[in-house]
Protein backbone atom coordinates (compact mmCIF):
# COMPACT_ATOMS: atom_id res chain seq x y z
CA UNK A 1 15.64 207.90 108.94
CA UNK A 2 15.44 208.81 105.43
CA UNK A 3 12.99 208.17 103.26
CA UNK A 4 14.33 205.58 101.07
CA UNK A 5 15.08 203.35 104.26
CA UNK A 6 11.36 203.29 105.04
CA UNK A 7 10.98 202.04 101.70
CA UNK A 8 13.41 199.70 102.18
CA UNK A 9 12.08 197.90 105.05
CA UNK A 10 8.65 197.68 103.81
CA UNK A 11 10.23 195.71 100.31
CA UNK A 12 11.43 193.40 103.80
CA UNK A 13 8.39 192.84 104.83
CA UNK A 14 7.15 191.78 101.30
CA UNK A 15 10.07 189.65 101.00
CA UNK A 16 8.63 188.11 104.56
CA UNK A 17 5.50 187.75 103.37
CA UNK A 18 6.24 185.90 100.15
CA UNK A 19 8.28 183.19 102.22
CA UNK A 20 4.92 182.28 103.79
CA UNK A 21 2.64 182.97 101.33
CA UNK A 22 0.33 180.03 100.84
CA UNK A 23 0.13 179.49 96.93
CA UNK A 24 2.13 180.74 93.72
CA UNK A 25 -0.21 183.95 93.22
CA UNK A 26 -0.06 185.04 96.33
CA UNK A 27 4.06 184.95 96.59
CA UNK A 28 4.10 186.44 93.16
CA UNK A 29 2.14 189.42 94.09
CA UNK A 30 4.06 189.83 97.60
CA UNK A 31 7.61 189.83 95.22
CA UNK A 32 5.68 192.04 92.99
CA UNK A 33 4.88 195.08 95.61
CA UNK A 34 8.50 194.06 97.34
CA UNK A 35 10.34 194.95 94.12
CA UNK A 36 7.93 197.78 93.48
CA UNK A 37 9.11 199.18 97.09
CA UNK A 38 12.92 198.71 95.96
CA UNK A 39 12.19 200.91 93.02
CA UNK A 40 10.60 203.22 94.68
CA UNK A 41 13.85 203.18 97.11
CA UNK A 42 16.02 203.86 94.64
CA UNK A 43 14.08 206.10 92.69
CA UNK A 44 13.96 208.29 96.00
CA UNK A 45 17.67 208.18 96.27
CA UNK A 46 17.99 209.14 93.15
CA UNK A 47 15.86 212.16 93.86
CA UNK A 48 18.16 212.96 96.51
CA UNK A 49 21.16 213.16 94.47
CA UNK A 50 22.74 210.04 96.02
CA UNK A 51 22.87 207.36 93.34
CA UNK A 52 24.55 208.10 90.22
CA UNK A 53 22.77 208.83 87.11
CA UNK A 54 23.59 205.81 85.37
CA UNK A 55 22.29 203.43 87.84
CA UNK A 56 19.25 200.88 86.81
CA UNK A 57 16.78 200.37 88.84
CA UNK A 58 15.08 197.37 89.72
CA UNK A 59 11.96 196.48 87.47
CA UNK A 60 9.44 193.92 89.25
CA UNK A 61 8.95 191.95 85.55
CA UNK A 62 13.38 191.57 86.64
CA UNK A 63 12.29 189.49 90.11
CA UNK A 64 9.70 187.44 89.43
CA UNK A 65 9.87 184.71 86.91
């Protein structure tokens, strides 16, 4: 499994997470460190050579309002 997939499934478990956190900080930090793992996903693939070079990543201060 590459890399990036790993990354991808623990932004996944974030996402979980936030669904049951039980107040506003704590769902905000979980969407945080879930769009912090996405970056780091795509960042990865990027590394690889498989995104193209004009692709934007995701920011966390992008998911989280």
């Amino acid at each position: 499994m590459k890399q990036s997939q790993h990354f991808l499934e623990n932004a996944e478990n974030c996402a979980q997470l936030a669904e049951r956190a039980a107040d506003e900080p704590t769902y905000n930090r979980y969407k945080r460190m879930e769009a912090a793992w996405r970056a780091l996903a795509v960042e990865q693939d990027w590394l690889n050579g498989e995104i193209v070079q004009n692709a934007k990543p995701v920011k966390a201060s992008e998911t989280v309002g």
